[in-house]
Every structure is written in C-alpha cells, then in structure tokens.
Protein backbone atom coordinates (compact mmCIF):
# COMPACT_ATOMS: atom_id res chain seq x y z
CA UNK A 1 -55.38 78.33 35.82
CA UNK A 2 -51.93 77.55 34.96
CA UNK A 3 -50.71 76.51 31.96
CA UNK A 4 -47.99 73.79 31.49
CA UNK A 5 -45.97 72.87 28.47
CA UNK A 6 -46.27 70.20 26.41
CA UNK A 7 -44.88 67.10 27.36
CA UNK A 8 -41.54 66.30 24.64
CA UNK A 9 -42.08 62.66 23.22
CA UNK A 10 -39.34 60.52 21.63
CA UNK A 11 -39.20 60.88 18.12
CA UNK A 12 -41.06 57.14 15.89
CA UNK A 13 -38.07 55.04 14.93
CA UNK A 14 -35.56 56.52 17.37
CA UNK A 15 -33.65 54.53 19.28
CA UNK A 16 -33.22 54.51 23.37
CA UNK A 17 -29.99 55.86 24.15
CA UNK A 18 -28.41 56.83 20.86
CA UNK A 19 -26.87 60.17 20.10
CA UNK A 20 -26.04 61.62 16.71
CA UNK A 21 -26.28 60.29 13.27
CA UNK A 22 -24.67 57.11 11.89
CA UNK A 23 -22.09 58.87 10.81
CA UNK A 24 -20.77 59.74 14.46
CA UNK A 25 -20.81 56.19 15.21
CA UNK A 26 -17.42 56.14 12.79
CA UNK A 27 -13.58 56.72 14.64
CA UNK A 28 -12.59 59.86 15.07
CA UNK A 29 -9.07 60.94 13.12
CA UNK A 30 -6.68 62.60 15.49
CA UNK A 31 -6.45 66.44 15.11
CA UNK A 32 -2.91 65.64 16.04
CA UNK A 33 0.12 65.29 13.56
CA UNK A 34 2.23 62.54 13.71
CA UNK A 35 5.14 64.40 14.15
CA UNK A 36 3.66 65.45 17.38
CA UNK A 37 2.81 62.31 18.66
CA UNK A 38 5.97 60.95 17.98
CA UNK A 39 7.63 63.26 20.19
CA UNK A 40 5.39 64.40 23.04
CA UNK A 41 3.39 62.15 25.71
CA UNK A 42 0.36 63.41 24.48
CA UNK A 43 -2.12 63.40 27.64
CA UNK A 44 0.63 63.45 30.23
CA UNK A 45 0.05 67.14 31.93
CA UNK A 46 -2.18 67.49 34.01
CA UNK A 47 -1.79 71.55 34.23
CA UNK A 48 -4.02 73.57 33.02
CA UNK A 49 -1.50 76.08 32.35
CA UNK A 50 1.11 73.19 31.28
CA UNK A 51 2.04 71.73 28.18
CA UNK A 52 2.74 67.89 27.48
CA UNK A 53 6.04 66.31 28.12
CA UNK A 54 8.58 65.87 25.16
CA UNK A 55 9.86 62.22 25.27
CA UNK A 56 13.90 62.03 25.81
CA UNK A 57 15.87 59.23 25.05
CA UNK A 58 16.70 56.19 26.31
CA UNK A 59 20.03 57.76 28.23
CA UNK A 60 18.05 60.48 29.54
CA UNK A 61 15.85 58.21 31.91
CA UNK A 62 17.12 56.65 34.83
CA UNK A 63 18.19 52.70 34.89
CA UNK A 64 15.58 51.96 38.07
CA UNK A 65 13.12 52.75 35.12
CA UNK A 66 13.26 50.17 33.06
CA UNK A 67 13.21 47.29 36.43
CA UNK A 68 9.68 48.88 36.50
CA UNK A 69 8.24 46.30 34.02
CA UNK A 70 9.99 43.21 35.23
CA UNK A 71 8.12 40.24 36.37
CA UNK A 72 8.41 39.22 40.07
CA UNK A 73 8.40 35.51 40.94
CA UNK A 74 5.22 34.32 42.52
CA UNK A 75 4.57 33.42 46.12
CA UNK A 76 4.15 29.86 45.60
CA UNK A 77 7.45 29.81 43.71
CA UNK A 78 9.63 31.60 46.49
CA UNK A 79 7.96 29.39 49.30
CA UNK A 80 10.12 26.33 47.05
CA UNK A 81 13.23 28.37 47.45
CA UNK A 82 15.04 28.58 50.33
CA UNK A 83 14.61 31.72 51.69
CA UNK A 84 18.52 32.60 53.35
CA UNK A 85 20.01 32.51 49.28
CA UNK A 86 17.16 34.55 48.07
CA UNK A 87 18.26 38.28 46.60
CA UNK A 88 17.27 41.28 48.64
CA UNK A 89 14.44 42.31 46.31
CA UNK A 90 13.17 38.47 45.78
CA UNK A 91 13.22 38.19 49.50
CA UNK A 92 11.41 41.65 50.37
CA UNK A 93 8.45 40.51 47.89
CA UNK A 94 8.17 37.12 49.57
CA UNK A 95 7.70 39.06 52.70
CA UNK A 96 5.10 41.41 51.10
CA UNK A 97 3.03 38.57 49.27
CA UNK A 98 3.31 35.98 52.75
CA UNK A 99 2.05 38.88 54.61
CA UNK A 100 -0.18 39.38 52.45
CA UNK A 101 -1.68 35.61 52.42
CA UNK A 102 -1.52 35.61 55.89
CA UNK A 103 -3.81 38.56 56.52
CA UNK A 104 -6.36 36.99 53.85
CA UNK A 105 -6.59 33.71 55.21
CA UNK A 106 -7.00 35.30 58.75
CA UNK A 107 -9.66 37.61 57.59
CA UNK A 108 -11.65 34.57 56.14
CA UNK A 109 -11.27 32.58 59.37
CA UNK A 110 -12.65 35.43 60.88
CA UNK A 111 -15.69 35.75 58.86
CA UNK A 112 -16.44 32.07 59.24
CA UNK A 113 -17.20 32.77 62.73
C-alpha cells in the first residue's frame, strides 16, 4: 500500500491570490540615497559585472540628442504641403508614413478578397 500525503488546503478567510500581510501591500522606500539617484541612471547597465552610468551634463551629450524628443508633423498635415519646399527630414518622414499607408490600405484590400 502506498501512502500519500495530505492534501494542503487554503487557509478560512484567506484570500485567492494574495501574498504577504497588509503591511506589504504599503510602497516600498528606496534603499537608495538621493545623492545617488541624483547622479547615476539608476537601472541603466545591463552588466552583470557593470556599474550604472553617472549622468554628465548638458555639454557632454551630443546636439542630435536632444532632436530625439521633437514632434514630427503628421501624414495628413504634409500631404497639405507641397512636397518640393518640404525640409529633408519633413520630406523623408512623409515618405516613411505614405509608405506606410500605402502598404496598410493594400493589405486590407487584400484581405477583403
């Protein structure tokens, strides 16, 4: 005959799916000073050996950098323009975002049929 243990039953009054007390359920503080945070991207390596970047200033960063973040005009807007006076980068996104339309509408025609 063989013998097999006891089957485990949730506890009365526990809840599906919790963990831990109440008192878990409250945020966390950081371990981290401030001092640190201030002056490290915290999160940033992905070494294991590594350690976290130290944030430089402003001069230290290239200027492409901060183009990152700037908005580019929508397709609908550059189709009003006339495309021969639009700027190099204004024109290469129209390109990008007409292809782009094109492909989608041509996909959807395609599973219509």
């Amino acid at each position: 005959m063989i013998k097999l243990p006891a089957a485990r039953t949730p506890m009365a009054g526990a809840k599906k799916g919790s963990k831990g007390s109440a008192a878990s359920d409250a945020p966390k503080e950081s371990i981290l000073s401030k001092e640190v945070k201030s002056t490290t991207v915290v999160g940033a390596d992905i070494l294991k050996a590594g350690a976290d970047p130290k944030i430089l200033p402003d001069s230290e960063y290239p200027d492409w950098l901060w183009h990152l973040i700037d908005k580019h005009p929508a397709l609908s807007e550059l189709r009003r323009k006339n495309t021969e006076t639009l700027p190099y980068e204004n024109l290469k996104h129209f390109v990008k975002l007409d292809n782009r339309s094109r492909i989608k509408e041509h996909n959807s025609l395609k599973a219509k049929n």
